[in-house]
PDB file of N, CA and C in Angstrom:
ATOM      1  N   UNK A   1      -1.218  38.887 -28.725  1.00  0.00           N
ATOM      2  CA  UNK A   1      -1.085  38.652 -27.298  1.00  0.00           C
ATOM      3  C   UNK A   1      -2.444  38.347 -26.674  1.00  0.00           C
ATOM      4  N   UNK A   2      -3.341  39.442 -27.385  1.00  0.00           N
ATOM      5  CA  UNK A   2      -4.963  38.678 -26.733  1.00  0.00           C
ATOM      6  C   UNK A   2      -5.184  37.590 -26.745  1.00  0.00           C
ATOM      7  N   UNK A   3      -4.841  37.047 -28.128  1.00  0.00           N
ATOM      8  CA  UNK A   3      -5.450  35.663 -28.686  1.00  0.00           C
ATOM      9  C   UNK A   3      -4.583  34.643 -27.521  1.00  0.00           C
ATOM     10  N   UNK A   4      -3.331  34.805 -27.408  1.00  0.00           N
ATOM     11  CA  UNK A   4      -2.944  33.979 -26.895  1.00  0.00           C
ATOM     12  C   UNK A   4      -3.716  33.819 -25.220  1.00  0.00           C
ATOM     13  N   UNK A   5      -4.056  34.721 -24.875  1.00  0.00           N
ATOM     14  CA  UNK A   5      -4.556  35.131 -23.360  1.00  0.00           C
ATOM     15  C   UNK A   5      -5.915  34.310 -23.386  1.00  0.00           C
ATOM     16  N   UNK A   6      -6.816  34.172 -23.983  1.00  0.00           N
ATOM     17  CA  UNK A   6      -7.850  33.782 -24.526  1.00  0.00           C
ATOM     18  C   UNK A   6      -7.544  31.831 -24.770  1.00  0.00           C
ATOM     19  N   UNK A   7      -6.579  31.484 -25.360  1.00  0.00           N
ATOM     20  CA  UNK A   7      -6.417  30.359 -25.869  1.00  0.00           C
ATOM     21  C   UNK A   7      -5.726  29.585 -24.057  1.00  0.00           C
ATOM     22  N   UNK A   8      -4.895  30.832 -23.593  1.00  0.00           N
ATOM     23  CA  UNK A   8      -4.391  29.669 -22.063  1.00  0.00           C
ATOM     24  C   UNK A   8      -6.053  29.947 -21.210  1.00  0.00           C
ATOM     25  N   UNK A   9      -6.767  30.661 -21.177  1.00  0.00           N
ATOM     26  CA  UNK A   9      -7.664  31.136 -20.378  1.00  0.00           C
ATOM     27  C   UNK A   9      -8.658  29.723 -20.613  1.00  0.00           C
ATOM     28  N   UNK A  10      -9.136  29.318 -22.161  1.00  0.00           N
ATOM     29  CA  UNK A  10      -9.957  28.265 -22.315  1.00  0.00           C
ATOM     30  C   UNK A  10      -9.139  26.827 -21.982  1.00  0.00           C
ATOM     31  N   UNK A  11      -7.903  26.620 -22.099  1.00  0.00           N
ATOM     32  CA  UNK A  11      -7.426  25.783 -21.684  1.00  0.00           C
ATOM     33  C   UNK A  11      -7.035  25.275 -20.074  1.00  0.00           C
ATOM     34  N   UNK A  12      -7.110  26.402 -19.574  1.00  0.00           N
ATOM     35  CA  UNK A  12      -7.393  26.210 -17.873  1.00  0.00           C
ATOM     36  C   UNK A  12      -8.975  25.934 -17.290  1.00  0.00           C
ATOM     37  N   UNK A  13     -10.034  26.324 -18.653  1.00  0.00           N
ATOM     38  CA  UNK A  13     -11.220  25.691 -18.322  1.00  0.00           C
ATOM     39  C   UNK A  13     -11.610  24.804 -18.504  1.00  0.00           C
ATOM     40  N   UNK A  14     -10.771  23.511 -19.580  1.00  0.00           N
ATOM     41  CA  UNK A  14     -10.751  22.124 -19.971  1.00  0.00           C
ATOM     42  C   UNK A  14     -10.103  21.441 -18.981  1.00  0.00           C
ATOM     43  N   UNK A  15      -8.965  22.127 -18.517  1.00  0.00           N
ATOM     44  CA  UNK A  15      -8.356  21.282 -17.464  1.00  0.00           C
ATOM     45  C   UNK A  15      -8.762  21.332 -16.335  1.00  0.00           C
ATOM     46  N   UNK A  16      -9.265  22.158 -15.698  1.00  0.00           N
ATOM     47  CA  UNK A  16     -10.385  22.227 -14.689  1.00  0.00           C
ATOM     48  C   UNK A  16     -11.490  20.980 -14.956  1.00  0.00           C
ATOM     49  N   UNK A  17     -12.025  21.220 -15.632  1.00  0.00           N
ATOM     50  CA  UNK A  17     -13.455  20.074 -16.283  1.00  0.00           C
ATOM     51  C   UNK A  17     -12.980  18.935 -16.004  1.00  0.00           C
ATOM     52  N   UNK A  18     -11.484  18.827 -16.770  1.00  0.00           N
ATOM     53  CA  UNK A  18     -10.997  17.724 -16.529  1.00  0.00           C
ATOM     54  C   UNK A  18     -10.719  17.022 -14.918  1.00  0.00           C
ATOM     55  N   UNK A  19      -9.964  17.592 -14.466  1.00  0.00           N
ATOM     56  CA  UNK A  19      -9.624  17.190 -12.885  1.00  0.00           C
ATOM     57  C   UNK A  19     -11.058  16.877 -12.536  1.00  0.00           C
ATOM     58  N   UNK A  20     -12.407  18.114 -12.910  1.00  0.00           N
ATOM     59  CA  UNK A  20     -13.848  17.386 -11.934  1.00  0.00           C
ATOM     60  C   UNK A  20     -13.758  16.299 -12.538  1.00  0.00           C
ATOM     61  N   UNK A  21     -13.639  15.906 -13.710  1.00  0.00           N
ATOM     62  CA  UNK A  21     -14.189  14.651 -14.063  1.00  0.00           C
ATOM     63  C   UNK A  21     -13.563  13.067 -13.690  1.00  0.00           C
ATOM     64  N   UNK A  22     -12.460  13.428 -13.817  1.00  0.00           N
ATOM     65  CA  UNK A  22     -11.676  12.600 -13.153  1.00  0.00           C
ATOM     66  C   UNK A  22     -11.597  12.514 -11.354  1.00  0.00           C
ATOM     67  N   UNK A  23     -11.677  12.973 -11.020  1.00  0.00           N
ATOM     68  CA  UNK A  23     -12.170  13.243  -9.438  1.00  0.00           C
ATOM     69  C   UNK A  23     -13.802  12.698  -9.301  1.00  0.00           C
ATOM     70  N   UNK A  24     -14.411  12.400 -10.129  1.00  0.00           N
ATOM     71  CA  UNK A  24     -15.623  12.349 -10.321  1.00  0.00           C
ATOM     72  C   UNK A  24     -16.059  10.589 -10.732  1.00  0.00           C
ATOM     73  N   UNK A  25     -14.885  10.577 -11.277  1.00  0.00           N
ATOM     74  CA  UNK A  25     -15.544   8.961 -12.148  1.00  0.00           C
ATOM     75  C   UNK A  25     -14.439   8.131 -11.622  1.00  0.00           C
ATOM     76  N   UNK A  26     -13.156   8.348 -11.503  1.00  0.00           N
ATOM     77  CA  UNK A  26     -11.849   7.621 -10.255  1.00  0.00           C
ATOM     78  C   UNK A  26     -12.282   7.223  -9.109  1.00  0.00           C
ATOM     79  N   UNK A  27     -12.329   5.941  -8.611  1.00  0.00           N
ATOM     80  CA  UNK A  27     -11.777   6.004  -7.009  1.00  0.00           C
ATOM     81  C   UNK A  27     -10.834   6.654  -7.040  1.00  0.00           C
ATOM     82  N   UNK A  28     -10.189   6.501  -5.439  1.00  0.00           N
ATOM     83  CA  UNK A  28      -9.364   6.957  -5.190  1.00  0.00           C
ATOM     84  C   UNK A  28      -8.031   5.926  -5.117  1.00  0.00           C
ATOM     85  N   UNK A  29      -7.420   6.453  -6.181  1.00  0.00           N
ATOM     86  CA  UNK A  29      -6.265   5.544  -6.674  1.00  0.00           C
ATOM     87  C   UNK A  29      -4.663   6.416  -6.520  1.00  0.00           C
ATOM     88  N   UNK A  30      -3.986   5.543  -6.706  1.00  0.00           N
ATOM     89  CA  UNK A  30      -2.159   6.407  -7.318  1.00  0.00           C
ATOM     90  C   UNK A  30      -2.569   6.809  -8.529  1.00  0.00           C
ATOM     91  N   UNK A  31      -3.429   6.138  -9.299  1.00  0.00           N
ATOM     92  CA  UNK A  31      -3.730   6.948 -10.977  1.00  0.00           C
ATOM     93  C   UNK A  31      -4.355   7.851 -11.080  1.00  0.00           C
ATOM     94  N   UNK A  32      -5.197   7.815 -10.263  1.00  0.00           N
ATOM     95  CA  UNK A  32      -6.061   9.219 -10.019  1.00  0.00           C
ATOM     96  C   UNK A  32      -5.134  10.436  -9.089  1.00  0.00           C
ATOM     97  N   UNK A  33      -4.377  10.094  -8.640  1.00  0.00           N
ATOM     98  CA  UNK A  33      -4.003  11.104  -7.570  1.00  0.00           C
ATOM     99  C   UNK A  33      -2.658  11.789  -8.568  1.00  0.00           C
ATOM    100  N   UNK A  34      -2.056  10.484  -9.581  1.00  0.00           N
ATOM    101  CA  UNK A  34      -0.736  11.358  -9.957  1.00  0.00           C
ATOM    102  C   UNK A  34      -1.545  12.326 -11.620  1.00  0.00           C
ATOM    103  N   UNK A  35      -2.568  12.015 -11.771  1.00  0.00           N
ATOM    104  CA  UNK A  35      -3.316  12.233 -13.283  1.00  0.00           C
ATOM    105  C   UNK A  35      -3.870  13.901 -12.487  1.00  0.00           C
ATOM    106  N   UNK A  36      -4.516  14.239 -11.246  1.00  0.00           N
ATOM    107  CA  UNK A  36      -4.910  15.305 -10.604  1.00  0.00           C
ATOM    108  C   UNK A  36      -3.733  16.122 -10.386  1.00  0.00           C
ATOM    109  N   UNK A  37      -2.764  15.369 -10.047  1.00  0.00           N
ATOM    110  CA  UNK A  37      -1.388  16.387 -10.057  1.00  0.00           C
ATOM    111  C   UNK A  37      -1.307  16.736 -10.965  1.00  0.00           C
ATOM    112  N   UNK A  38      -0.896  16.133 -12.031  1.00  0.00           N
ATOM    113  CA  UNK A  38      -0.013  16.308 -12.738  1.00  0.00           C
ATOM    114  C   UNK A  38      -1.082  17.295 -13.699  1.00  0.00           C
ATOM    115  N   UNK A  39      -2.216  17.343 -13.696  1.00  0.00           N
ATOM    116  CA  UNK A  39      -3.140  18.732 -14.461  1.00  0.00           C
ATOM    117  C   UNK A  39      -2.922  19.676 -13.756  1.00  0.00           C
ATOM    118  N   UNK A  40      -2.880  19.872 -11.991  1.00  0.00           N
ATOM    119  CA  UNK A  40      -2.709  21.209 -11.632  1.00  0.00           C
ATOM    120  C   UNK A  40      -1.214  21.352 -11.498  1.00  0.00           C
ATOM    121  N   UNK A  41      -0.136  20.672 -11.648  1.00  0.00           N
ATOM    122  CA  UNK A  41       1.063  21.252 -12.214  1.00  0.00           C
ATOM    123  C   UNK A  41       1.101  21.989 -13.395  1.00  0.00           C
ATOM    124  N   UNK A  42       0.720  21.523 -14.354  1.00  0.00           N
ATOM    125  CA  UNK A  42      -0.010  22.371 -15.940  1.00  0.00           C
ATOM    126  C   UNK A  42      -0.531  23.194 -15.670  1.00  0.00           C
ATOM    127  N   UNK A  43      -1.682  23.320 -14.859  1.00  0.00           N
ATOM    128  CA  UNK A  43      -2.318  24.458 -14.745  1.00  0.00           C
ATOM    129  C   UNK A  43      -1.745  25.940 -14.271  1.00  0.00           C
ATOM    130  N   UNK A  44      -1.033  25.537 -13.165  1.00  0.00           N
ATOM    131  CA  UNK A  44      -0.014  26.344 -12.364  1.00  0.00           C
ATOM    132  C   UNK A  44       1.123  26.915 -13.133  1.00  0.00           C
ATOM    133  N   UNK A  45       1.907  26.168 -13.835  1.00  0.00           N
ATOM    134  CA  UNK A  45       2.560  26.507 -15.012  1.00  0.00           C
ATOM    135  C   UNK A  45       2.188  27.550 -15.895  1.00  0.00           C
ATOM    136  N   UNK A  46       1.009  27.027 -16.501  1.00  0.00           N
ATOM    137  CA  UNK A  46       0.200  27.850 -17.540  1.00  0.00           C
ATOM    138  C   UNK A  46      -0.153  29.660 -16.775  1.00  0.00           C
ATOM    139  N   UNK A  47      -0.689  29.585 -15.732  1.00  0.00           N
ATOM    140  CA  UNK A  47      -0.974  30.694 -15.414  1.00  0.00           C
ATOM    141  C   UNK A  47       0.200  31.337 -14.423  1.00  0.00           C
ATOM    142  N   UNK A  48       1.282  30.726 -14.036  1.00  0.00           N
ATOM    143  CA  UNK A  48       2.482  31.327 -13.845  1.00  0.00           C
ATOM    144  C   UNK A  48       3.054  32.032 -15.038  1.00  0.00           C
ATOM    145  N   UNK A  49       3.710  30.934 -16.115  1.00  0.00           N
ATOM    146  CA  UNK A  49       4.059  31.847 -17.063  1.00  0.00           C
ATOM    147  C   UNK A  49       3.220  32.741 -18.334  1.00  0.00           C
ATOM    148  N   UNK A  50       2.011  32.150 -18.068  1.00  0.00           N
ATOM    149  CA  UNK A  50       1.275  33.380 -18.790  1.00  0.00           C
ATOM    150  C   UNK A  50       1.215  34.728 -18.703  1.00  0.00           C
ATOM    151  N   UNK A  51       0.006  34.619 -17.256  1.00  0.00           N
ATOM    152  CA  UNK A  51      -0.235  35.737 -16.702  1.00  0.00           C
ATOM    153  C   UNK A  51       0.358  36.590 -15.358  1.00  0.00           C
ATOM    154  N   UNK A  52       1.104  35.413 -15.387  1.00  0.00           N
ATOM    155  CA  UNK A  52       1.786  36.092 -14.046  1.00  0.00           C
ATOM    156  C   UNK A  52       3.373  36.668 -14.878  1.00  0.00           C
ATOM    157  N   UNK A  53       3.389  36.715 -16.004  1.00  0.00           N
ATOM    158  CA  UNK A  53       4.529  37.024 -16.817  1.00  0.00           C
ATOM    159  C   UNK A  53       5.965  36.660 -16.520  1.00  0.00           C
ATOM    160  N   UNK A  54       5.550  35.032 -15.932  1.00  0.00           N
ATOM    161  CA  UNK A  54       7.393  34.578 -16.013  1.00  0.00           C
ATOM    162  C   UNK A  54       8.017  33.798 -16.702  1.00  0.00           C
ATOM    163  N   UNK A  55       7.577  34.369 -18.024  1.00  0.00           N
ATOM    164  CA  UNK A  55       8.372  34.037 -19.059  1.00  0.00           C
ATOM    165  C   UNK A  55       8.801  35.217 -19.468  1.00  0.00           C
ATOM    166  N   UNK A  56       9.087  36.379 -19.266  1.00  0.00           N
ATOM    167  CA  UNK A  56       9.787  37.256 -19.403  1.00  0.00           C
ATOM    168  C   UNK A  56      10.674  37.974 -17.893  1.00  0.00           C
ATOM    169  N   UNK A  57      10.943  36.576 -17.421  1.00  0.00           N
ATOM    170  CA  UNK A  57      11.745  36.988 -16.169  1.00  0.00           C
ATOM    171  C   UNK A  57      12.717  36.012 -16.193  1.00  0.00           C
ATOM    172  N   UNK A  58      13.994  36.533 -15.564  1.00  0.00           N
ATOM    173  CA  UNK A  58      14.959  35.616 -15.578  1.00  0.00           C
ATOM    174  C   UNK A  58      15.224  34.718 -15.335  1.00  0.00           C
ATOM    175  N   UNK A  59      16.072  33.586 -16.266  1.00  0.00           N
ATOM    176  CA  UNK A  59      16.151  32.288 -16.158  1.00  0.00           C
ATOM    177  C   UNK A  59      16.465  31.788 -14.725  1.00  0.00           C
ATOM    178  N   UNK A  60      16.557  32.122 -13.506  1.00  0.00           N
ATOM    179  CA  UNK A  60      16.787  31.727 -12.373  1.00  0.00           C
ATOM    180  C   UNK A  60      15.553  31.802 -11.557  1.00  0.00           C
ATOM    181  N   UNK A  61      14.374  33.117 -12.137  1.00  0.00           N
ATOM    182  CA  UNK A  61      13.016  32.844 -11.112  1.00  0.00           C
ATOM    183  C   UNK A  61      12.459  31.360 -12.455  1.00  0.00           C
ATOM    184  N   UNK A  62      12.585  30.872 -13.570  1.00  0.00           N
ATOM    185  CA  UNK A  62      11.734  30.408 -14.030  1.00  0.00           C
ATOM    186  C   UNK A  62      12.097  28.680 -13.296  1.00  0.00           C
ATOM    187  N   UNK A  63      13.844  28.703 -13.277  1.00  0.00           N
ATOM    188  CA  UNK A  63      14.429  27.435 -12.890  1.00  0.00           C
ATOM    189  C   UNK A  63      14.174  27.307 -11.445  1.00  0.00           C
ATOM    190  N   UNK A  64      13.486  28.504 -10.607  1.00  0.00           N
ATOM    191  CA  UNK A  64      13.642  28.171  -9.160  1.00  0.00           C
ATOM    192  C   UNK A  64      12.046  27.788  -8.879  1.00  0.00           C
ATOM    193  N   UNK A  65      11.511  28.397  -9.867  1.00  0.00           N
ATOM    194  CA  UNK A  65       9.387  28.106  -9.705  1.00  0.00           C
ATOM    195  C   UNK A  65       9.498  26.330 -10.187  1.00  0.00           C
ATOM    196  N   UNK A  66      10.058  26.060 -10.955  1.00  0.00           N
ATOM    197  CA  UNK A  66      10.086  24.860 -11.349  1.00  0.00           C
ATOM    198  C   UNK A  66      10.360  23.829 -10.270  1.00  0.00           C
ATOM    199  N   UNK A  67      11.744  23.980  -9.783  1.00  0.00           N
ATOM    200  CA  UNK A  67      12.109  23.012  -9.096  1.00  0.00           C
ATOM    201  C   UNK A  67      11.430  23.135  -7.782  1.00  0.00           C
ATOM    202  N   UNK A  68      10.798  24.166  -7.051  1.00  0.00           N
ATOM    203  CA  UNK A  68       9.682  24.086  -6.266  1.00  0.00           C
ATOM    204  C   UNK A  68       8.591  23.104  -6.245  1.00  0.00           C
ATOM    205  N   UNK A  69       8.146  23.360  -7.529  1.00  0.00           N
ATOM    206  CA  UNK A  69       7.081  23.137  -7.893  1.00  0.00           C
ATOM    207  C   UNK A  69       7.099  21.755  -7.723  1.00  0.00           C
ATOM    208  N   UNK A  70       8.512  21.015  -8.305  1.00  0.00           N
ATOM    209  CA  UNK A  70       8.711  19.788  -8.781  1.00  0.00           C
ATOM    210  C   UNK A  70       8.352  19.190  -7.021  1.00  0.00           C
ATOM    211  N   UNK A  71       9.420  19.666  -6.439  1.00  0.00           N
ATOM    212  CA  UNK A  71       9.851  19.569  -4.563  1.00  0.00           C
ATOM    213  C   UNK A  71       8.535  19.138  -4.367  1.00  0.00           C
ATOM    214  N   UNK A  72       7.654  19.998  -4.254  1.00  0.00           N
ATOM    215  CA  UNK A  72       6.261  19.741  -3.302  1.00  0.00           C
ATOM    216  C   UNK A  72       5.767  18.943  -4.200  1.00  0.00           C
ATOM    217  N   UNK A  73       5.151  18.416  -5.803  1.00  0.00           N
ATOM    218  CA  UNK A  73       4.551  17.115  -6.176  1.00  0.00           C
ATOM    219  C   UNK A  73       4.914  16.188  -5.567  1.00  0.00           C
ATOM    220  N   UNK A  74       6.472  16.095  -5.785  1.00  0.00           N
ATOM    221  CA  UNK A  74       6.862  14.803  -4.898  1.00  0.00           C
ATOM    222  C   UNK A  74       6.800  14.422  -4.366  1.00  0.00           C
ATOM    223  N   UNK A  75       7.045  15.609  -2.805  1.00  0.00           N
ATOM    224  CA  UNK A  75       6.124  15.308  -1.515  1.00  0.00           C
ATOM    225  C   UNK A  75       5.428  14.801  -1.297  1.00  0.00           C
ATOM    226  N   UNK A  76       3.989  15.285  -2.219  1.00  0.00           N
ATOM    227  CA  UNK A  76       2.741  15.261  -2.348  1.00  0.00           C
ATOM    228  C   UNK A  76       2.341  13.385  -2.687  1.00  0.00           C
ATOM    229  N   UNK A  77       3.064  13.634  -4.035  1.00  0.00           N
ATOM    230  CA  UNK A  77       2.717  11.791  -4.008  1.00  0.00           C
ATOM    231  C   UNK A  77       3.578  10.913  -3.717  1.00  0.00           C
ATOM    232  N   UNK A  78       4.887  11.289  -3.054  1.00  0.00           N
ATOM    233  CA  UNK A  78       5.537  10.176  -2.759  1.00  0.00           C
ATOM    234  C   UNK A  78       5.302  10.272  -1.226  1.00  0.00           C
TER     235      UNK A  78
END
């Protein structure tokens, strides 16, 4: 369980890096804007069901964080 804690922990610090970098070397485009989403959707994910432990919660909070989640991207870039 450590290891795994450790392995999402460094992977939220690549994807971080990532978004600066891309935020960094992008204008400001639809490719840049849906490529920034779509890492902090991952990201959010990752540390929802990691550490916020909802993957051991019932299939209705995991299907209702989702389709939230989905709701406001859309918003966001459409």
């Amino acid at each position: 369980m450590k290891k795994t804690l450790f392995i999402t922990y460094g992977l939220l610090i690549v994807l971080t890096a990532s978004t600066a970098f891309i935020s960094n070397t992008m204008s400001v485009s639809g490719l840049a804007i849906v490529l920034i989403m779509g890492l902090s959707v991952l990201k959010f994910l990752l540390v929802s069901f990691e550490f916020m432990e909802l993957k051991k919660a019932n299939s209705f909070w995991k299907v209702s964080v989702i389709a939230v989640l989905a709701l406001i991207v859309l918003g966001i870039i459409l």
